[in-house]
Protein backbone atom coordinates (compact mmCIF):
# COMPACT_ATOMS: atom_id res chain seq x y z
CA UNK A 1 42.93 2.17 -99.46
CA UNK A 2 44.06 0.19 -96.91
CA UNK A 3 42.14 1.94 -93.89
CA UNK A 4 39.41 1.70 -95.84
CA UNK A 5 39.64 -1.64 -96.02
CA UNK A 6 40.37 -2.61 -92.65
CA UNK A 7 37.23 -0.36 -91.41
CA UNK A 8 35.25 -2.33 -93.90
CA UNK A 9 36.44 -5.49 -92.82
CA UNK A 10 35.74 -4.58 -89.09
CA UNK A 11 31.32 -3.67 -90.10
CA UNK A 12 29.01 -5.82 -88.95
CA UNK A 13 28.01 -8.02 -92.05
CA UNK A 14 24.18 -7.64 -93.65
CA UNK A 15 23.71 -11.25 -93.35
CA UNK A 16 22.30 -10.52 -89.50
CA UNK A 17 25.22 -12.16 -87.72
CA UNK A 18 26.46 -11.78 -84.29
CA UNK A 19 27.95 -8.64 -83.59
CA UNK A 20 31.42 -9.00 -82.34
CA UNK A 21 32.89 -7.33 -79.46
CA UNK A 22 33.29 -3.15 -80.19
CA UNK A 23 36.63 -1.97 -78.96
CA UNK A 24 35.97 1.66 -77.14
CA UNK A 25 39.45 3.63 -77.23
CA UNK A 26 40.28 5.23 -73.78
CA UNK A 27 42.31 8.16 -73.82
CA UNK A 28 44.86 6.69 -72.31
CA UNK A 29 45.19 4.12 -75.29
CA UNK A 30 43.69 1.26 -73.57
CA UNK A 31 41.11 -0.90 -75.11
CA UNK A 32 37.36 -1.17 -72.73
CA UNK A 33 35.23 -4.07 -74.19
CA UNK A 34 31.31 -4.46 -73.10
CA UNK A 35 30.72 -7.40 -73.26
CA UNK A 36 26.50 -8.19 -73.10
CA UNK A 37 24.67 -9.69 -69.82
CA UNK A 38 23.38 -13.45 -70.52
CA UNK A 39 19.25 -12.80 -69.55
CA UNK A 40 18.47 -15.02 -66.67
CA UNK A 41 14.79 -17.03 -66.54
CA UNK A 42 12.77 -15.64 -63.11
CA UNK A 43 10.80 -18.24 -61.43
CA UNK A 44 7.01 -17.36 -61.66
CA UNK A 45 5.37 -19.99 -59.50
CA UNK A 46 3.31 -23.38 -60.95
CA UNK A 47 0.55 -22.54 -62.89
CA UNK A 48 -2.70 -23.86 -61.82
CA UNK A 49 -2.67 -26.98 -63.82
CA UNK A 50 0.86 -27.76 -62.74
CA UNK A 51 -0.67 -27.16 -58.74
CA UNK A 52 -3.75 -28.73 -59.80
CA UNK A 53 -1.07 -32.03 -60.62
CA UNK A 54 1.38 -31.80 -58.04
CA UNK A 55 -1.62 -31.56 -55.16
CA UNK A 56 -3.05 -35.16 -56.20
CA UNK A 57 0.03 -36.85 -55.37
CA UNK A 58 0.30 -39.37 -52.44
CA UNK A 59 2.59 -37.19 -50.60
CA UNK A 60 0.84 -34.25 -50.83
CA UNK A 61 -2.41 -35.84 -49.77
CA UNK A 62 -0.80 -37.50 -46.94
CA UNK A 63 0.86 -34.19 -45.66
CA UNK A 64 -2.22 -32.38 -45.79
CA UNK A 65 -4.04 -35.07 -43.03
CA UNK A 66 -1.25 -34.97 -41.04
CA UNK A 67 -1.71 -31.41 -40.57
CA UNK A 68 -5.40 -31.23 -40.15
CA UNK A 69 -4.87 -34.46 -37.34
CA UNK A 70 -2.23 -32.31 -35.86
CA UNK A 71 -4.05 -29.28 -35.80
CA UNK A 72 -7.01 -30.91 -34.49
CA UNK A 73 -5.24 -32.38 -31.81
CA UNK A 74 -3.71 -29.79 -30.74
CA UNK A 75 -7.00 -28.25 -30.57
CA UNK A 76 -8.56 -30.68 -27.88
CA UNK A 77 -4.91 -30.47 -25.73
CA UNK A 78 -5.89 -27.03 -24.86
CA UNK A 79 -9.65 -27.72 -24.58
CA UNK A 80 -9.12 -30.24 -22.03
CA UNK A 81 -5.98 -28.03 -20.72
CA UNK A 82 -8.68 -25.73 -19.84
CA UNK A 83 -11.46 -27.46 -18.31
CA UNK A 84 -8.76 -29.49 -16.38
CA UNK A 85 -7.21 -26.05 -14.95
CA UNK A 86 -11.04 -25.21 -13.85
CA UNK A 87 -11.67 -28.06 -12.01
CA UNK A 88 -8.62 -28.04 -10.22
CA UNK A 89 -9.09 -24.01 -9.15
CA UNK A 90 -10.49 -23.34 -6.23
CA UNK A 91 -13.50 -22.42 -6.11
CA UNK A 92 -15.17 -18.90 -5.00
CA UNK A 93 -16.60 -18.80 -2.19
CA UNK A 94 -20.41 -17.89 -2.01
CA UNK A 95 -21.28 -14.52 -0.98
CA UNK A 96 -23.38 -14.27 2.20
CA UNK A 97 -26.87 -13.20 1.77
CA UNK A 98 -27.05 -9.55 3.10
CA UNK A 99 -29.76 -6.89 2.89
CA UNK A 100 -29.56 -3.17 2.56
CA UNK A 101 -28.67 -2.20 6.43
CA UNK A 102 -25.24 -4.44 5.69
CA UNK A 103 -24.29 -2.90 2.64
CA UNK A 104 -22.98 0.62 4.75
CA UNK A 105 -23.28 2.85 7.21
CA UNK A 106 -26.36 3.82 8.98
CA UNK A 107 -26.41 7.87 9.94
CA UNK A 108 -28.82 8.74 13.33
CA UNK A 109 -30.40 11.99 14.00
CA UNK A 110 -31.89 11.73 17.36
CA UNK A 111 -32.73 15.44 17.86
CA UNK A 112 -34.08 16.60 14.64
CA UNK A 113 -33.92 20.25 16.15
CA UNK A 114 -29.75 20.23 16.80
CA UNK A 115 -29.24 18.94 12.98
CA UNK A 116 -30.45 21.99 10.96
CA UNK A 117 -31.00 25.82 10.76
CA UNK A 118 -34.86 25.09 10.54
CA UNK A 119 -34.88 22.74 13.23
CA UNK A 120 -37.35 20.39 11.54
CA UNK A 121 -37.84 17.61 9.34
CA UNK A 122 -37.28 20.28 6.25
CA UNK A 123 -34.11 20.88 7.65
CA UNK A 124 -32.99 17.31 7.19
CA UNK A 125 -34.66 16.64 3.94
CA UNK A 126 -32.30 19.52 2.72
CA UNK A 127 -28.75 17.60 4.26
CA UNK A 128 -30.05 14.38 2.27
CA UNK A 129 -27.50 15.09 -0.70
CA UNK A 130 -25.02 16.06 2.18
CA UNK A 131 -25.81 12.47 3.80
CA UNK A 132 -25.30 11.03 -0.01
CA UNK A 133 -21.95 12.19 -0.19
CA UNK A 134 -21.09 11.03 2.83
CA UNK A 135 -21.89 7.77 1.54
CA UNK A 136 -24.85 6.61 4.26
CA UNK A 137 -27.02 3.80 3.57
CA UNK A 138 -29.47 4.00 5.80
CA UNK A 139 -31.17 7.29 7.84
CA UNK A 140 -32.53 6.50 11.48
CA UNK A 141 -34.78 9.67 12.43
CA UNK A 142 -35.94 10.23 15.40
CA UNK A 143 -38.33 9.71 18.09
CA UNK A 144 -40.76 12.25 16.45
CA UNK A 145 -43.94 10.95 16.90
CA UNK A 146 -46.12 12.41 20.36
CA UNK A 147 -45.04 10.61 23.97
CA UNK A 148 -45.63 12.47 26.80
CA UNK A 149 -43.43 11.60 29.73
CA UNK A 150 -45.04 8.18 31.44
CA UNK A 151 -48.52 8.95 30.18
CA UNK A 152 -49.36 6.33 28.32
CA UNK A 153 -52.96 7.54 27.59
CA UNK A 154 -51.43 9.99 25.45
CA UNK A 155 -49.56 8.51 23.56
CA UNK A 156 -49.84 8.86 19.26
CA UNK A 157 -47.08 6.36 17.30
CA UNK A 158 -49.15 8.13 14.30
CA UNK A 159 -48.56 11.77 14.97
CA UNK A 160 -45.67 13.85 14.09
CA UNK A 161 -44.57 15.99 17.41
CA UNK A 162 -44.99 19.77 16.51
CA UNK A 163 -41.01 20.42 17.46
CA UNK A 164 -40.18 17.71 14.36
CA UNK A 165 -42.43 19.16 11.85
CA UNK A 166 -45.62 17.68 9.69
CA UNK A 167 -46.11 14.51 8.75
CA UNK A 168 -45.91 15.54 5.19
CA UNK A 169 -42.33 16.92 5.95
CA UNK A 170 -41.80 13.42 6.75
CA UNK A 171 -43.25 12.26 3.43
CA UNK A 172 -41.38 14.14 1.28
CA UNK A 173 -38.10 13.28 3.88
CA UNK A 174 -38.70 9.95 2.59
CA UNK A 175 -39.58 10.35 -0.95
CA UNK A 176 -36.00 12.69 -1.47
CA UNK A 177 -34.03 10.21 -0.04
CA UNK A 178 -34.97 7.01 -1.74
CA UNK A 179 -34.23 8.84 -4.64
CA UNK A 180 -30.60 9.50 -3.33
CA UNK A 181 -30.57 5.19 -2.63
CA UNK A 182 -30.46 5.94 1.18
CA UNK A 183 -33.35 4.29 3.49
CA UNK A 184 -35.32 5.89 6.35
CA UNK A 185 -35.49 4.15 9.57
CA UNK A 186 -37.94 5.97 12.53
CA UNK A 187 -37.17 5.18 15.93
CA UNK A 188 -40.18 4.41 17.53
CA UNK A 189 -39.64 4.20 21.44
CA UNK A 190 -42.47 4.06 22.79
CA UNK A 191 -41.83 6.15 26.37
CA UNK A 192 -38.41 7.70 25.60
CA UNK A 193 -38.92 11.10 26.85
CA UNK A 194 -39.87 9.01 30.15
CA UNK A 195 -38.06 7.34 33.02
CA UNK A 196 -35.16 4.50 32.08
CA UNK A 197 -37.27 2.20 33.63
CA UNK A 198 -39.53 0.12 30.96
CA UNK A 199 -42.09 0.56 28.57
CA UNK A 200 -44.33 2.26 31.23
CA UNK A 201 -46.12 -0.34 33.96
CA UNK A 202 -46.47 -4.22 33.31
CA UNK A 203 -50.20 -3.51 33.42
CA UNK A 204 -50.26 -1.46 30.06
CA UNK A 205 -47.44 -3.12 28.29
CA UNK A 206 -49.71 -5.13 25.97
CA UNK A 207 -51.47 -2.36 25.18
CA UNK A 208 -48.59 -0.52 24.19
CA UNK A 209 -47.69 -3.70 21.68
CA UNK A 210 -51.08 -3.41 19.98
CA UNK A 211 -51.08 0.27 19.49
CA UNK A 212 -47.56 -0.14 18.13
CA UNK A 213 -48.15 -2.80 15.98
CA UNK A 214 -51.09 -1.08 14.13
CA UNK A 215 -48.16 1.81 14.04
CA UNK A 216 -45.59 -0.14 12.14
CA UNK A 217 -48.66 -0.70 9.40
CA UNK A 218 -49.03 3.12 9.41
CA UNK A 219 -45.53 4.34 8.90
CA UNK A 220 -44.67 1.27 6.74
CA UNK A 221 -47.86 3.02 4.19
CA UNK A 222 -45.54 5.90 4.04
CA UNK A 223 -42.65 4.55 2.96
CA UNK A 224 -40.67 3.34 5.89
CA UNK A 225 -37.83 0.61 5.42
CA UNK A 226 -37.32 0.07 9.18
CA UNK A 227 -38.16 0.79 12.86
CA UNK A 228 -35.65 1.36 15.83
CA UNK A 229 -36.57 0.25 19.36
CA UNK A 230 -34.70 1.34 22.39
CA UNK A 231 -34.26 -0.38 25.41
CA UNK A 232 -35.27 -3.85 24.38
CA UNK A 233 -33.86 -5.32 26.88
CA UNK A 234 -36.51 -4.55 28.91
CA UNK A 235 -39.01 -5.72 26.83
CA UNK A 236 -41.91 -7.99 27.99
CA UNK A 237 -42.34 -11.44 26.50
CA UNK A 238 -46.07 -10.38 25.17
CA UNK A 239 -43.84 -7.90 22.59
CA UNK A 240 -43.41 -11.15 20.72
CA UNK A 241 -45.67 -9.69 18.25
CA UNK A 242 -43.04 -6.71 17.04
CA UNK A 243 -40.73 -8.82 15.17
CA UNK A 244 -43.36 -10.77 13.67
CA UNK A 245 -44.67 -7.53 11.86
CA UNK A 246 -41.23 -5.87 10.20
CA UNK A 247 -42.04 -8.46 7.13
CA UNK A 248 -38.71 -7.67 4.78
CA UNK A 249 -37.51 -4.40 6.56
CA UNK A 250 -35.11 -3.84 8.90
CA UNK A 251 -36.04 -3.79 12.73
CA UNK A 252 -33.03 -2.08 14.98
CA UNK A 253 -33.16 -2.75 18.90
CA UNK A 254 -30.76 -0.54 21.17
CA UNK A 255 -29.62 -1.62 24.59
CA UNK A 256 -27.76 0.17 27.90
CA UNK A 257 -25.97 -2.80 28.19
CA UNK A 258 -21.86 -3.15 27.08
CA UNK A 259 -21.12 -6.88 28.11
CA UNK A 260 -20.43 -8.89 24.74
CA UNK A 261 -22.56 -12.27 26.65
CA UNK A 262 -25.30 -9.85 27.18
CA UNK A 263 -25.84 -8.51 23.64
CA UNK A 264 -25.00 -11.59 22.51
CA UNK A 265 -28.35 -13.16 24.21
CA UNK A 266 -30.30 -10.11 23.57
CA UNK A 267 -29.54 -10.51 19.81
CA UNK A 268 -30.73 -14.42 19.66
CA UNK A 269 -33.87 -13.12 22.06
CA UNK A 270 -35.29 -10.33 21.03
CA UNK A 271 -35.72 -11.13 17.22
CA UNK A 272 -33.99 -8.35 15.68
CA UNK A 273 -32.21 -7.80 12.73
CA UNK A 274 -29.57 -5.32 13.90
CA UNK A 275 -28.50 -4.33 18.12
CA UNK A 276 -26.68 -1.51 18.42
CA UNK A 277 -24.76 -1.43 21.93
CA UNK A 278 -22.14 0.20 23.68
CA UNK A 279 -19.67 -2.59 23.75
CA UNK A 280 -16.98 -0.27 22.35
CA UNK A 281 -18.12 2.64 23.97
CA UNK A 282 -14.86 4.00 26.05
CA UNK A 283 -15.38 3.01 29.65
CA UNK A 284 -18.70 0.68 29.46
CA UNK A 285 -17.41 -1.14 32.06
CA UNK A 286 -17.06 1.40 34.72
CA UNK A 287 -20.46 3.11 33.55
CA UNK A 288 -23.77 2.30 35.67
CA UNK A 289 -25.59 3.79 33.35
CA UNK A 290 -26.64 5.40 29.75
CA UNK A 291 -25.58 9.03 31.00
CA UNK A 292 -22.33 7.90 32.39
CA UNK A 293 -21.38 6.49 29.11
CA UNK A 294 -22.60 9.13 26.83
CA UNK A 295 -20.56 11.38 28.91
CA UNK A 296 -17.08 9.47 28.75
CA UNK A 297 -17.69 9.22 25.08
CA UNK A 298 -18.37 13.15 25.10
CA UNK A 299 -15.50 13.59 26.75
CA UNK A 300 -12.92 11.38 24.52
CA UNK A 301 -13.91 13.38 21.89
CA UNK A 302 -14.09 17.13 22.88
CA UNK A 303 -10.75 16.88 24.63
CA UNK A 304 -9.29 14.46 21.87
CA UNK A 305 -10.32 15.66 18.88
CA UNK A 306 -8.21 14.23 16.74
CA UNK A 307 -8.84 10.55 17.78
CA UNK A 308 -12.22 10.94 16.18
CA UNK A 309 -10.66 9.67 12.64
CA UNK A 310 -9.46 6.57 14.42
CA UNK A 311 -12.73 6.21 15.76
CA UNK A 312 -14.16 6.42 12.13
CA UNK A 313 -11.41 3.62 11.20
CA UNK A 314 -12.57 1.12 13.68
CA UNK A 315 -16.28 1.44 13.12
CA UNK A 316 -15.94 1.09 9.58
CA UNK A 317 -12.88 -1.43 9.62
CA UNK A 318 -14.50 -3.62 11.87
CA UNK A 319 -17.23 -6.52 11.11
CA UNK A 320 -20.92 -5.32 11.67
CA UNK A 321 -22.65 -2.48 10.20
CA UNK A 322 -21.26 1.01 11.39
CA UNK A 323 -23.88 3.11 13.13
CA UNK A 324 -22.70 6.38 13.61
CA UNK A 325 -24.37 10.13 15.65
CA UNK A 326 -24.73 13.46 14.01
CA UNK A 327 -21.53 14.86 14.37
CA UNK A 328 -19.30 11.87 14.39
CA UNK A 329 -18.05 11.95 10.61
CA UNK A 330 -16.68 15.71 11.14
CA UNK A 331 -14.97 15.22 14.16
CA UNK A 332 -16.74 17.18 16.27
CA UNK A 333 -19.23 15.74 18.55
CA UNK A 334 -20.23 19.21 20.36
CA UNK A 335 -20.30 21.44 17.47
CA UNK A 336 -23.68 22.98 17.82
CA UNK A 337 -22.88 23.95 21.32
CA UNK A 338 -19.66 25.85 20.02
CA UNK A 339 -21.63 28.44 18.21
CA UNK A 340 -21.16 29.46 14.76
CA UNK A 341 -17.53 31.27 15.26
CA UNK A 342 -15.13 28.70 14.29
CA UNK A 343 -11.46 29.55 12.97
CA UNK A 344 -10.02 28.26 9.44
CA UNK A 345 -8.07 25.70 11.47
CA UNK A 346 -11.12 24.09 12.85
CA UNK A 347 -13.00 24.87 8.96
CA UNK A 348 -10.17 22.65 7.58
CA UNK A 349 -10.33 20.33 9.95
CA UNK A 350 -13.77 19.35 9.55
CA UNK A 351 -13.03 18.99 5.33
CA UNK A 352 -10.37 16.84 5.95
CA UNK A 353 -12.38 14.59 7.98
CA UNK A 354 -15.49 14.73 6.09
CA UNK A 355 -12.86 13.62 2.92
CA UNK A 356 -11.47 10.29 5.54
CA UNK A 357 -15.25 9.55 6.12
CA UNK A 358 -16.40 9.75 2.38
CA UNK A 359 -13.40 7.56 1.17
CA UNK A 360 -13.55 5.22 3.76
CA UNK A 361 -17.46 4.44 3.62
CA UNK A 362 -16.78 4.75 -0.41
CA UNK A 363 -14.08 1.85 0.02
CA UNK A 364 -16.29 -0.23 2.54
CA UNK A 365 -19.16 -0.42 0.07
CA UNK A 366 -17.26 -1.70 -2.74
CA UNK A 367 -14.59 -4.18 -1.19
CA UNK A 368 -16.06 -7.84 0.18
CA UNK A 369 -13.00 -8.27 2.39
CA UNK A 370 -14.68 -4.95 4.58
CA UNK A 371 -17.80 -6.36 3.63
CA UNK A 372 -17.89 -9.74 4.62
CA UNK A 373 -14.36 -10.83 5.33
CA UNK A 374 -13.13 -12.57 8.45
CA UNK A 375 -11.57 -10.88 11.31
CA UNK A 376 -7.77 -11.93 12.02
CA UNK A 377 -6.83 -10.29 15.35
CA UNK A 378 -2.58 -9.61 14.99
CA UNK A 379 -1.86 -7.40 17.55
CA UNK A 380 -3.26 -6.17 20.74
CA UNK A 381 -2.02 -3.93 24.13
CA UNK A 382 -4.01 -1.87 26.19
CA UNK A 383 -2.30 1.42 23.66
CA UNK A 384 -2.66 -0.74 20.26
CA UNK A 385 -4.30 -2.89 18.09
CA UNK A 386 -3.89 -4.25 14.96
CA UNK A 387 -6.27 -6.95 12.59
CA UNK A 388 -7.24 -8.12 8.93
CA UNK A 389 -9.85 -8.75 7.29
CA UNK A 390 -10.04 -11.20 4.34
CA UNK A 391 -12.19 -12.79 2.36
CA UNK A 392 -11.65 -15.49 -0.28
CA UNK A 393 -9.57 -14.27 -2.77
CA UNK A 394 -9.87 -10.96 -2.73
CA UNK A 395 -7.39 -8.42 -1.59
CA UNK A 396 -6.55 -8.29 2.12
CA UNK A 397 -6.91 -5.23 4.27
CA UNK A 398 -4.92 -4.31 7.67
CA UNK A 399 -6.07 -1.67 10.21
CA UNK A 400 -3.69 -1.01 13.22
CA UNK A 401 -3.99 1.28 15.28
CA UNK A 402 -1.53 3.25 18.24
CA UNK A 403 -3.62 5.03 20.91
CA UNK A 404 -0.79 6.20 23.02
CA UNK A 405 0.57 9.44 23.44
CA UNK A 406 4.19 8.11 22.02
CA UNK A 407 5.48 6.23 18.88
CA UNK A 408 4.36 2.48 18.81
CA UNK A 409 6.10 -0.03 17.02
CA UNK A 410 3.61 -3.17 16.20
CA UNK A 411 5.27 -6.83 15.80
CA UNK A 412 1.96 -8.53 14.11
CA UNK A 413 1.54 -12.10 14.32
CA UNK A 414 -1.25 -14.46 14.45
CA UNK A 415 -2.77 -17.55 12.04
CA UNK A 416 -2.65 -15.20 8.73
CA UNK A 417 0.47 -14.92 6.66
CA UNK A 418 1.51 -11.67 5.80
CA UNK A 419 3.38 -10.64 3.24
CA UNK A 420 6.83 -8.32 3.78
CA UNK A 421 5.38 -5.22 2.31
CA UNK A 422 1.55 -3.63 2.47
CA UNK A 423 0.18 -0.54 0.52
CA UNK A 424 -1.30 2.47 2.52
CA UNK A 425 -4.84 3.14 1.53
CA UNK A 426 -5.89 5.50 4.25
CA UNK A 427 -4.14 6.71 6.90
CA UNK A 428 -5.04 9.58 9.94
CA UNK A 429 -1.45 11.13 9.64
CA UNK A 430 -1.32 11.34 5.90
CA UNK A 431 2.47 12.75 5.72
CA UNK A 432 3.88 10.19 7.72
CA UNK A 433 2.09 6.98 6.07
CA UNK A 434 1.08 8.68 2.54
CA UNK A 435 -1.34 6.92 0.27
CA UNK A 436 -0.20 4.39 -2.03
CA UNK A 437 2.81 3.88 -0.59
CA UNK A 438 4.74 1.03 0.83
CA UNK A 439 5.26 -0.17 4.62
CA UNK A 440 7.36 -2.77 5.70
CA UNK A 441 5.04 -5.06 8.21
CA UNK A 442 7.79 -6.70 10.19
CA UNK A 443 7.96 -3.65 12.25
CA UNK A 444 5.13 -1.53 11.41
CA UNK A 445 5.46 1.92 13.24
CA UNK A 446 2.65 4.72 14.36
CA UNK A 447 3.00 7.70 15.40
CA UNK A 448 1.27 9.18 18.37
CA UNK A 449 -2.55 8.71 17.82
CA UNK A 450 -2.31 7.56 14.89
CA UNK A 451 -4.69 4.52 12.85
CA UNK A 452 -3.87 3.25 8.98
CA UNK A 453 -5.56 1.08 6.65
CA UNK A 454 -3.36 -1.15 4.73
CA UNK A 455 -3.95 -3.81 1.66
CA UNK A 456 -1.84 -6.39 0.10
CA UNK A 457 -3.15 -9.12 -2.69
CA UNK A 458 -3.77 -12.46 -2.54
CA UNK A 459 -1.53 -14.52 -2.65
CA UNK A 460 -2.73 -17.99 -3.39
């Protein structure tokens, strides 16, 4: 039949050829054709003969020591990029040498009675972790030791007076605070429950030398990293000897006198290694003697409380090594003859300034421009000052100050170049000047009584 036919004629043939084309009827009547993808040949790299071939060619070869002469050149650039950029920074500038005493603060306890409830050298061995975090280097105790008034016959460098306590009190004073990395300096004045006049009569001066020489040998045996003279400038030339015998510890002269020529000669004179004066003691000037000046600075304080932070700022601002009284790092020079009844307002007043004094002794132990920098005097009135202290590269630190009763505004100037803007680190009034943030130093204002410590980098 002849759809028979046609549907025969329109099989695929058994010979295996090429299959044609199938029509696929729509329902629409139209005709789709599929029509079958050509396979395409993927790329699968050389084979490691072929590589193996193509790498031994000139070109290749030569391409390959270009690179490696590039590479290595390239190499040396930067190696002689950097030791060229090391020779041409400048270089840091060598620390000083320094010894314990300059590291911090030193903390003195003349009466060892007024500084505890035992009134002894127990007392104070118990306030040494109180003296650690406030940060003290160094402890200066005393005079304890047994000096009647102008009796020279009597008197023991060797023997613990009976108001201080035993001398194994001391020992374990010592021991306790070494462990606590502060030192223990004993103030050995030979006559200082005696007259102001000087180490008793010219006649027995040289024995007093001798007998406190062999003392030094004692008390260094137990410990002791330093001594503390008083009134050295009345020291006779025969007292040669005492400087001679403080081998690598600390020897500490005091002096009545406030004129900066005058301490200036007793420090090359006298051979000591620190001479603590009253050159910035309120009034020196006017004062004829050691009472009149312990009295103004009494006075500053118990009517002006709240300078005593500024007074903290200065000492521990200022080149030197801060040497500060019982008392001084609460604010409150005459707080044992209060009494014990003290309101929360005084209570929070004496944290706050115990917090100033721990963070600023915490920040002068650590930064070498507070350490060892230079002093860079910027402003100064007879209500204001203002100076920096810098040292090599490190960052740069500004303490002003305003003293008077009103507002100050402070135009620095001088031989440093500052920058626009500073960073408050400390300050006394901390909601006007907040830490951490920014002051503009073209006009830098303080309120009434008020000190701040600023920093800026260095800026090359």
């Amino acid at each position: 039949m002849t759809g028979e036919g046609d549907r025969a004629e329109d099989a695929p043939s058994a010979g295996g050829e090429e299959a044609e084309p199938v029509p696929v009827p729509e329902k629409n009547g139209s005709v789709k054709l599929k029509i079958p993808e050509d396979e395409e040949e993927k790329f699968t790299g050389l084979t490691k003969e072929e590589l193996l071939r193509v790498a031994g060619t000139p070109g290749w070869v030569r391409t390959r020591w270009s690179l490696l002469v590039v590479f290595w050149l390239g190499w040396l650039g930067m190696l002689g990029g950097a030791v060229l950029i090391v020779l041409q920074a400048p270089r840091c500038r060598d620390l000083p040498s320094s010894s314990w005493w300059n590291a911090g603060s030193l903390y003195r306890i003349g009466d060892v009675g007024a500084f505890s409830a035992t009134h002894d050298l127990k007392g104070v061995e118990q306030k040494v972790g109180y003296l650690s975090q406030m940060k003290v280097r160094g402890l200066v105790i005393g005079p304890i030791h047994m000096a009647p008034a102008d009796d020279v016959m009597s008197l023991r460098f060797e023997e613990v007076s009976s108001e201080s306590g035993t001398l194994d009190q001391f020992k374990d004073l010592v021991q306790v605070a070494h462990k606590k990395g502060i030192s223990v300096v004993l103030d050995l004045t030979p006559n200082y429950q005696g007259s102001s006049g000087p180490w008793f009569s010219n006649g027995s001066v040289t024995n007093v030398a001798e007998r406190l020489k062999s003392a030094l040998v004692f008390w260094v045996n137990q410990g002791l990293d330093g001594v503390q003279l008083s009134g050295v400038e009345r020291v006779a030339k025969t007292d040669e000897t005492i400087s001679k015998t403080k081998c690598s510890r600390v020897l500490i002269g005091v002096t009545e006198r406030s004129a900066a020529e005058d301490v200036s000669a007793l420090l090359n004179s006298t051979g000591v290694d620190l001479l603590i004066s009253g050159v910035l003691l309120p009034g020196a000037t006017e004062a004829t003697d050691a009472t009149e000046r312990a009295q103004s600075v009494q006075l500053l304080y118990s009517a002006h409380s709240h300078l005593a932070l500024l007074h903290q700022l200065l000492l521990l601002t200022l080149p030197g090594t801060p040497v500060f009284n019982y008392g001084d790092e609460i604010g409150l020079m005459d707080e044992v003859r209060t009494g014990s009844g003290r309101s929360l307002e005084e209570w929070a007043e004496r944290r706050s300034s115990r917090r100033f004094f721990s963070a600023l002794s915490a920040l002068r132990a650590k930064e070498r421009s507070l350490l060892f920098g230079d002093f860079l005097l910027l402003s100064n009135s007879s209500s204001s000052l203002a100076y920096l202290r810098v040292w090599d590269q490190s960052e740069r630190y500004l303490a002003a100050f305003n003293w008077a009763e009103e507002a100050a505004a402070l135009h620095l100037s001088g031989a440093a170049a500052l920058p626009r803007w500073a960073v408050v680190v400390l300050s006394t009034d901390g909601g006007a000047l907040p830490a951490d943030s920014s002051v503009d130093l073209t006009e830098l204002r303080l309120g009434p009584g008020e000190a701040a410590l600023l920093r800026f980098p260095y800026a090359g």
